[in-house]
Protein backbone atom coordinates (compact mmCIF):
# COMPACT_ATOMS: atom_id res chain seq x y z
CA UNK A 1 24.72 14.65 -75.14
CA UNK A 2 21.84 13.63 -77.52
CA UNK A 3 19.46 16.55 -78.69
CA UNK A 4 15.98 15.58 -77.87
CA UNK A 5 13.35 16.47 -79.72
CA UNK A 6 9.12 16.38 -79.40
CA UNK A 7 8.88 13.10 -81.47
CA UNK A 8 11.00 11.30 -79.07
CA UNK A 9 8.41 11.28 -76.19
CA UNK A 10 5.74 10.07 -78.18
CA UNK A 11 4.36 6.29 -78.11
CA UNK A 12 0.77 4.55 -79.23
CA UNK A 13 -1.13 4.07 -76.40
CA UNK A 14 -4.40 1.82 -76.89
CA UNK A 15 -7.37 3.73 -76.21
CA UNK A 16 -8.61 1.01 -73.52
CA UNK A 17 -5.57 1.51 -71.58
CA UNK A 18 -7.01 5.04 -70.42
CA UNK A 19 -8.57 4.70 -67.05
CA UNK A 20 -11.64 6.20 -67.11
CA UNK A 21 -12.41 5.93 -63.53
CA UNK A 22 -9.97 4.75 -60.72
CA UNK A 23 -9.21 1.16 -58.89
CA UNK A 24 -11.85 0.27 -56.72
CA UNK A 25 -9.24 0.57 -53.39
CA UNK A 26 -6.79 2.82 -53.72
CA UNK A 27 -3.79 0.87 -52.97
CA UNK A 28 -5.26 -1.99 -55.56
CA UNK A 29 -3.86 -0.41 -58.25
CA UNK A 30 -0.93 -1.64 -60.04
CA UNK A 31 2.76 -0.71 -59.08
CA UNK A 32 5.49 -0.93 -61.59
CA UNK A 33 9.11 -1.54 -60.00
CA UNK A 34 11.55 0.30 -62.26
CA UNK A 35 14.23 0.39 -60.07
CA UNK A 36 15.69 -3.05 -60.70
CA UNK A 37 17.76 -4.15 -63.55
CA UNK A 38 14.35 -5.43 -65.26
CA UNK A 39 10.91 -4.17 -64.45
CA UNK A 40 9.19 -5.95 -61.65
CA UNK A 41 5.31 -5.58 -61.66
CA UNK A 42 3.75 -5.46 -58.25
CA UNK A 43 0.85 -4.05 -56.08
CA UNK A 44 0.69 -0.62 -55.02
CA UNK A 45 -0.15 -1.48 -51.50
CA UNK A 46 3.51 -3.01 -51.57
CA UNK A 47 5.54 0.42 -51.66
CA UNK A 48 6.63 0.25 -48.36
CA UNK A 49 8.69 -2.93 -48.68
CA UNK A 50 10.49 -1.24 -51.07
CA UNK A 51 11.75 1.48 -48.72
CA UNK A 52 14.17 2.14 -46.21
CA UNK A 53 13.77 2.89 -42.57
CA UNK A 54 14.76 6.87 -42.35
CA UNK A 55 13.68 7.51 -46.19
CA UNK A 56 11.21 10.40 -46.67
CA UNK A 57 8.03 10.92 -48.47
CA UNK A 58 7.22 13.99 -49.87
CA UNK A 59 3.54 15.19 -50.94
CA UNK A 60 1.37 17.54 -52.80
CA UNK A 61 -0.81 18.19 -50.31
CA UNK A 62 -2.80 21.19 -52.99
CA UNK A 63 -6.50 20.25 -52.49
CA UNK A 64 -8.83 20.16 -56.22
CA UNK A 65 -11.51 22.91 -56.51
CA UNK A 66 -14.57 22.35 -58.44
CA UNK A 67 -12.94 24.68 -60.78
CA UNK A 68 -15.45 24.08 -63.54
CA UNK A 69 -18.23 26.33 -63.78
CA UNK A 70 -21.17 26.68 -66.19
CA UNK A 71 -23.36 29.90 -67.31
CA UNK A 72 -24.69 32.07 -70.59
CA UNK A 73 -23.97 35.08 -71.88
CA UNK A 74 -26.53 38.19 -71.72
CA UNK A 75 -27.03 36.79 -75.43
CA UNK A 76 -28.34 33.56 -74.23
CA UNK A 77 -24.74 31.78 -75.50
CA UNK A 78 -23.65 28.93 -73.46
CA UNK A 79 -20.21 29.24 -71.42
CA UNK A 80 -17.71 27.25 -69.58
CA UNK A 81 -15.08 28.58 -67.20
CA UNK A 82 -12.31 27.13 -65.33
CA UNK A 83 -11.20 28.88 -62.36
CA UNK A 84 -7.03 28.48 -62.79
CA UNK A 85 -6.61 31.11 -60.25
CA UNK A 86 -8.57 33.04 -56.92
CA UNK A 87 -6.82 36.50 -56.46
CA UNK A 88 -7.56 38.89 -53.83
CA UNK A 89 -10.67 39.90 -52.97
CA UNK A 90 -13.68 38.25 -55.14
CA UNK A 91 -11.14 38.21 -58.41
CA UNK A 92 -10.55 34.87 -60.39
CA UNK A 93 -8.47 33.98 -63.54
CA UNK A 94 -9.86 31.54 -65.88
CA UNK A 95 -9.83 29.75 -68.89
CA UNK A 96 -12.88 30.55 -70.70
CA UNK A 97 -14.83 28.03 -73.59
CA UNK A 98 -17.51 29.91 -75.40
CA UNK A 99 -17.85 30.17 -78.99
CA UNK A 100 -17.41 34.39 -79.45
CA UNK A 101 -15.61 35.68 -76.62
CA UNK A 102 -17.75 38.70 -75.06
CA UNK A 103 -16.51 41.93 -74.57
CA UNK A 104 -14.67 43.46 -71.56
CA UNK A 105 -17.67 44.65 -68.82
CA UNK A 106 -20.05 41.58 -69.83
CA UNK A 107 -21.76 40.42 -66.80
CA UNK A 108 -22.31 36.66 -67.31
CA UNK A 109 -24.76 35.05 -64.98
CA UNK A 110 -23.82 31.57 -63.61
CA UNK A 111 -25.07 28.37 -63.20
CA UNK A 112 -25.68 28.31 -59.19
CA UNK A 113 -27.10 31.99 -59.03
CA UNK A 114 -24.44 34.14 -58.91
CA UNK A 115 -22.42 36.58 -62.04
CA UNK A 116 -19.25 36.91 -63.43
CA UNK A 117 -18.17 40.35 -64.59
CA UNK A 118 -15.39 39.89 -67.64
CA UNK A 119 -12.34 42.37 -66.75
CA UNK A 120 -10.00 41.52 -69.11
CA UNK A 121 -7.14 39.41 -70.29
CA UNK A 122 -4.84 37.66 -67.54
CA UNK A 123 -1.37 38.44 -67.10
CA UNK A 124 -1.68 40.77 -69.59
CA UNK A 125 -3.67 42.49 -72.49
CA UNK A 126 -2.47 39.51 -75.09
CA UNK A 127 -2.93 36.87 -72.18
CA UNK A 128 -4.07 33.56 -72.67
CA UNK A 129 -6.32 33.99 -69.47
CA UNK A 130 -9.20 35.77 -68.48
CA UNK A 131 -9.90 37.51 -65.15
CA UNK A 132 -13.41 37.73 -63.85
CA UNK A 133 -15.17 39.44 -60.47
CA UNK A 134 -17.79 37.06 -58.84
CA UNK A 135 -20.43 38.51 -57.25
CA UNK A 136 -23.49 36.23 -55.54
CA UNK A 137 -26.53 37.56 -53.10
CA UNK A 138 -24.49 35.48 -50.32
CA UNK A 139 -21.65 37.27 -50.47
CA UNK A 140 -19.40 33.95 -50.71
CA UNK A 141 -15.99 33.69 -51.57
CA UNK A 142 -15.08 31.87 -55.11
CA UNK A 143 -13.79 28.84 -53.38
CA UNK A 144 -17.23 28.74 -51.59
CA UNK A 145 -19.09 29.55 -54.99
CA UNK A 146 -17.48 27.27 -56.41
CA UNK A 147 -17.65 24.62 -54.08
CA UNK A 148 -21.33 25.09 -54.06
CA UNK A 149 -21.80 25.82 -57.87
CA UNK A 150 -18.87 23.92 -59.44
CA UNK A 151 -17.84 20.65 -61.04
CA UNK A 152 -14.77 18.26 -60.47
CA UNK A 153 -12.92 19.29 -63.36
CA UNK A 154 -12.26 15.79 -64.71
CA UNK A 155 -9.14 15.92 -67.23
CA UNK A 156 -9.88 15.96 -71.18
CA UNK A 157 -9.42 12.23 -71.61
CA UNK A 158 -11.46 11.11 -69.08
CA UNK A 159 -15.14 11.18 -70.59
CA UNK A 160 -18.08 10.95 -68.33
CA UNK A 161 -19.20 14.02 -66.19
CA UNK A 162 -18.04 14.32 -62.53
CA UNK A 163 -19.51 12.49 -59.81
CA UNK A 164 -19.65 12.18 -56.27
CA UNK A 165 -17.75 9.13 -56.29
CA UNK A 166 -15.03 11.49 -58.37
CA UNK A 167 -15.45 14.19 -55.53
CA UNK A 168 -13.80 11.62 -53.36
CA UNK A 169 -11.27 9.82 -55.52
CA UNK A 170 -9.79 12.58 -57.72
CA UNK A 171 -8.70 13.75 -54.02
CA UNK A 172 -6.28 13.12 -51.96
CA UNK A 173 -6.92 11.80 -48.57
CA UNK A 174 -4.59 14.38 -47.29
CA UNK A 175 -5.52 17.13 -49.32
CA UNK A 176 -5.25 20.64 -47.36
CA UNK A 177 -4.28 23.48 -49.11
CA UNK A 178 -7.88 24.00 -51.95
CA UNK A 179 -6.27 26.04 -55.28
CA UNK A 180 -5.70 22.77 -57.42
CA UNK A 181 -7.56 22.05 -60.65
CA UNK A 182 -5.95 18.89 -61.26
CA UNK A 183 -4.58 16.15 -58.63
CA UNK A 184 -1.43 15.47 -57.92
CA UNK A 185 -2.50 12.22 -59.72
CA UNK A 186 0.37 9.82 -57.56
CA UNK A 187 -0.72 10.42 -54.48
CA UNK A 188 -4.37 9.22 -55.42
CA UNK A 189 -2.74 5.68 -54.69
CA UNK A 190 -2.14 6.52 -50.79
CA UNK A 191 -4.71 5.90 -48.06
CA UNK A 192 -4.88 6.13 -44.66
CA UNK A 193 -3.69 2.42 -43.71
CA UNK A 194 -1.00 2.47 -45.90
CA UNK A 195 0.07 5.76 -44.39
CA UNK A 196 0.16 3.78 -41.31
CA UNK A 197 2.16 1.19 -42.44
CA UNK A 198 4.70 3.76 -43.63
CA UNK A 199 5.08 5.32 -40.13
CA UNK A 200 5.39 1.97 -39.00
CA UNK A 201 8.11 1.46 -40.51
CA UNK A 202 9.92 4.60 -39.59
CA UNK A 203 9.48 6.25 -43.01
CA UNK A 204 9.05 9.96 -42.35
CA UNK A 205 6.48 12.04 -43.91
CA UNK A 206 6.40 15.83 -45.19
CA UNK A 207 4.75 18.18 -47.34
CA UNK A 208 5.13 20.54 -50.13
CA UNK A 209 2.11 22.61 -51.54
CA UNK A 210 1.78 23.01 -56.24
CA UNK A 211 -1.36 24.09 -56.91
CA UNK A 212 -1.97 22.41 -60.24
CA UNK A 213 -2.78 24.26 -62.74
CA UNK A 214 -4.87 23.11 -66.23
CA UNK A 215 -2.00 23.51 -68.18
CA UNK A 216 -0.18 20.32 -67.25
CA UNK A 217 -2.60 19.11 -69.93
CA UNK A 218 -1.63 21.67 -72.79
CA UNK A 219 0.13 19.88 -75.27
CA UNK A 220 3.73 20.92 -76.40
CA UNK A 221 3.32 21.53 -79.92
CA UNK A 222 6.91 22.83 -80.87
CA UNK A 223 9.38 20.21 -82.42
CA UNK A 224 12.14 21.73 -80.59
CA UNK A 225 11.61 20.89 -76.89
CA UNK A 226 13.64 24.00 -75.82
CA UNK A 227 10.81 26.55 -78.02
CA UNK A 228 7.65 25.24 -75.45
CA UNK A 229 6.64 28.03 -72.60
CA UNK A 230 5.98 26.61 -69.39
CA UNK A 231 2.40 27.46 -67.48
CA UNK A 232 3.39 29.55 -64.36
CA UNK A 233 2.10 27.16 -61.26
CA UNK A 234 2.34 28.18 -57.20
CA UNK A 235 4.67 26.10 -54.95
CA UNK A 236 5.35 26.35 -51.14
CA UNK A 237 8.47 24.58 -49.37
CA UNK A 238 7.51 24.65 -45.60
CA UNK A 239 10.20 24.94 -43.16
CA UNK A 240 8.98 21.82 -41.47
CA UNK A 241 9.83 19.94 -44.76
CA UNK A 242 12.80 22.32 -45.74
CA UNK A 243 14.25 20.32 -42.21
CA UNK A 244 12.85 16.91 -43.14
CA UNK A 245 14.86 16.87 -46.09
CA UNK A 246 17.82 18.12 -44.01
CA UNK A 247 17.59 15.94 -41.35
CA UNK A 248 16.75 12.48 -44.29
CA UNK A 249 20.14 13.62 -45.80
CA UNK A 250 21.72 13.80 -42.24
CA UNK A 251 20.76 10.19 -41.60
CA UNK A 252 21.46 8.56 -45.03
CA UNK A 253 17.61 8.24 -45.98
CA UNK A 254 16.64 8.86 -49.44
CA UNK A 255 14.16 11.54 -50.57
CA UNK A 256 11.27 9.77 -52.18
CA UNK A 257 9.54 12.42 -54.10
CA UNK A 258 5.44 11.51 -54.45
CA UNK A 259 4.52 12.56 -57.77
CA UNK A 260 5.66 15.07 -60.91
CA UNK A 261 4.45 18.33 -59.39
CA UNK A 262 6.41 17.07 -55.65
CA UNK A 263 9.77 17.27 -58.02
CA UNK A 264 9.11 20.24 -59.72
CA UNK A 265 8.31 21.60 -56.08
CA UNK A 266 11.48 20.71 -54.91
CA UNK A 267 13.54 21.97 -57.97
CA UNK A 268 12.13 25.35 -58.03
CA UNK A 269 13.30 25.66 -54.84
CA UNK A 270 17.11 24.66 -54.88
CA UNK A 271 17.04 26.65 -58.90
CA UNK A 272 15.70 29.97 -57.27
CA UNK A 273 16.34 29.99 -53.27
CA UNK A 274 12.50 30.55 -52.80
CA UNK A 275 10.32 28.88 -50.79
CA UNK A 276 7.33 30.09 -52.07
CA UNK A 277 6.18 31.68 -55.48
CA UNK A 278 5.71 30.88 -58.92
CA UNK A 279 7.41 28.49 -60.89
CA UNK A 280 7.75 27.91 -64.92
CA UNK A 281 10.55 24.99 -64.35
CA UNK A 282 10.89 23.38 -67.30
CA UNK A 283 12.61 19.89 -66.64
CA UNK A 284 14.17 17.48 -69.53
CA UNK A 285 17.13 15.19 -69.82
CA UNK A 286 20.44 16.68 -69.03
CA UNK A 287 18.64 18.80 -65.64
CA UNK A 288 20.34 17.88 -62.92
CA UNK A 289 18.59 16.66 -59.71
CA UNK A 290 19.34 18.49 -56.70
CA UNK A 291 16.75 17.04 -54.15
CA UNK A 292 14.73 13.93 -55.48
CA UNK A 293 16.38 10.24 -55.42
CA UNK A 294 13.16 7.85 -56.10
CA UNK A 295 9.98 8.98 -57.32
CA UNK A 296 6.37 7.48 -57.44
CA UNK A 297 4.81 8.90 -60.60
CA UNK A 298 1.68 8.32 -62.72
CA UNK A 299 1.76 7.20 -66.41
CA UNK A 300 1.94 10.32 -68.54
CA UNK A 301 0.96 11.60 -72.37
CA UNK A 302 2.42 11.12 -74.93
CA UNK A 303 4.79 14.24 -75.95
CA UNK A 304 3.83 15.92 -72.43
CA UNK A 305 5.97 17.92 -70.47
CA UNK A 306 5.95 15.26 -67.91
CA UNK A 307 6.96 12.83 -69.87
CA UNK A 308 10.13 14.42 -70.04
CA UNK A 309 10.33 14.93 -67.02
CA UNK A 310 10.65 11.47 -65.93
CA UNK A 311 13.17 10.81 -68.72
CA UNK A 312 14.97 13.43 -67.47
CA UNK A 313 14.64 11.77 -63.85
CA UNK A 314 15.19 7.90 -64.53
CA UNK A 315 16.81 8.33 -68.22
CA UNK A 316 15.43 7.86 -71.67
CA UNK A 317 16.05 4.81 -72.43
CA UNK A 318 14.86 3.28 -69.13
CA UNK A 319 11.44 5.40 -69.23
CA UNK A 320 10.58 4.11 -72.86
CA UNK A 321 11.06 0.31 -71.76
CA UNK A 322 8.85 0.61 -68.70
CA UNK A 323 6.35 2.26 -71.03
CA UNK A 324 6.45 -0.19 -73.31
CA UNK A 325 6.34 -3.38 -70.72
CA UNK A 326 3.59 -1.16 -69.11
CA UNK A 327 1.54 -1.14 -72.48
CA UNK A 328 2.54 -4.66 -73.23
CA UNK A 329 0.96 -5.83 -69.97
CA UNK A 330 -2.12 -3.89 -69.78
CA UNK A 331 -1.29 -1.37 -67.43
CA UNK A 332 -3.87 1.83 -67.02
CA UNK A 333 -2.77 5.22 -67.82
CA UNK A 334 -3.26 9.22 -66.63
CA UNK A 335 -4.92 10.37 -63.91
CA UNK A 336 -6.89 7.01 -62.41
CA UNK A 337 -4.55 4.96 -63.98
CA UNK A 338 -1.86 2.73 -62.48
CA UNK A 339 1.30 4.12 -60.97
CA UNK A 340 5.79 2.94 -61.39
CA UNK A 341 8.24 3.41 -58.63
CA UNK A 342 12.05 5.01 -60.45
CA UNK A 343 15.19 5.79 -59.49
CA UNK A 344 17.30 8.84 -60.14
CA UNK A 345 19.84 8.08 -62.80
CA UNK A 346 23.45 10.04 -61.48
């Protein structure tokens, strides 16, 4: 088997090609059909025809916080956290961008009217995280502070501040479960009509829960593949959907996995035997698929994690010629970008 390494994923992607904001319907944007013997380009709002009656969808149905929050330290220095985490109680993890990182016991006071108290590293003492206690006059919750105080925390390449027409799009319609700082960016292309359509045509429905975490942006930055450290993400498997899938394989129907973090979902749960927990899966070619048959993805970075991913999924080979047709024909990338339909290579 060939020996990937980092270089391999890469590719030159024209800067215009990054969406900076999303289609104006959801189910305008562009599909691309790799599941023929030559890519077919199509309409989003087409994916049903290109399903089977008894094939099931399965979704991220993690729901983005306005994890980004603003404030100063007693100093007067500006700060930015982003909430990756809400423990127990009024506890958060975050990443933290300030220029001199303040001391354990600094109270930071907020944008919104409310502090953060700095109590150390998160997991551990050499942790790459921070973990903070909010505390507000109101006494609300950090999902409540921070739906109050926060921003839509817009991914790196995307380069205007959030909006309220992004507090709408970079959502889900079916978003449930809040804990997400990034969207499960495939499922962006669904709305409620073309949900309709899909239950009109007997395609079942069902849904997984990966809150996304800010590190599906991180780079990899070690030439060998096998070197990079996953970010630890939470996943749930309901029993409702831990059924569905039985009862798809039952009937022939194929599992139709919506989106990167819907797969990685799925595989963390037939590697360990959990439903639920944390997962640092870590998927490139040679994994072997235990759950997924066709997948609905978003275009991905360059030397990302997810871009192996979906090699892994469809095959090498296959993945860097839909790339390259989708550069070739103008096709928008990441998170508001446009979307391909692939096929599990056995």
């Amino acid at each position: 088997m060939r020996h990937f390494t980092l270089s391999d994923f890469d590719f030159v992607l024209p800067p215009d090609l990054v969406a900076q904001h999303p289609a104006a319907e959801r189910t305008a944007s562009r599909l691309l059909d790799g599941t023929q013997a030559a890519p077919v380009d199509r309409i989003f709002k087409s994916l049903p025809t290109l399903l089977n009656r008894g094939d099931l969808l399965v979704f991220n149905d993690t729901r983005v916080v306005k994890a980004r929050l603003f404030g100063e330290k007693p100093t007067g220095g500006k700060l930015e956290l982003l909430v990756e985490r809400v423990l127990q109680g009024q506890e958060v993890v975050a990443h933290m961008k300030v220029s001199k990182k303040p001391p354990v016991g600094t109270v930071l006071e907020m944008v919104g009217g409310f502090t953060a108290t700095l109590l150390g590293r998160w997991p551990e003492e050499d942790g790459a995280l921070f973990r903070f206690a909010f505390e507000s006059d109101t006494g609300e919750n950090p999902y409540l502070l921070m739906e109050r105080c926060g921003h839509v925390p817009l991914p790196p390449y995307i380069t205007h501040t959030d909006s309220a027409d992004d507090e709408s799009r970079y959502q889900t319609v079916f978003a449930r479960v809040p804990g997400a700082v990034a969207a499960p960016t495939a499922a962006l292309h669904f709305d409620e009509a073309l949900l309709a359509d899909l239950a009109g045509r007997d395609i079942e429905r069902a849904n997984v829960t990966l809150h996304v975490g800010a590190g599906t942006f991180q780079p990899v930055k070690t030439e060998n593949i096998a070197e990079h450290t996953m970010h630890a993400e939470r996943y749930e498997v309901p029993e409702a959907t831990q059924r569905a899938i039985a009862d798809c394989r039952a009937r022939g129907g194929r599992v139709v996995a919506v989106g990167t973090t819907t797969v990685r979902t799925l595989e963390s749960w037939a590697q360990s035997g959990e439903a639920r927990g944390d997962t640092r899966i870590f998927i490139t070619p040679g994994f072997a698929f235990t759950h997924v048959d066709l997948l609905v993805t978003n275009f991905h970075l360059p030397k990302s994690t997810l871009m192996m991913l979906v090699s892994a999924f469809a095959g090498y080979e296959q993945v860097m010629a839909l790339y390259a047709h989708a550069i070739a024909n103008g096709y928008r990338f990441f998170s508001y970008g446009d979307s391909m339909l692939l096929a599990r290579k056995d």
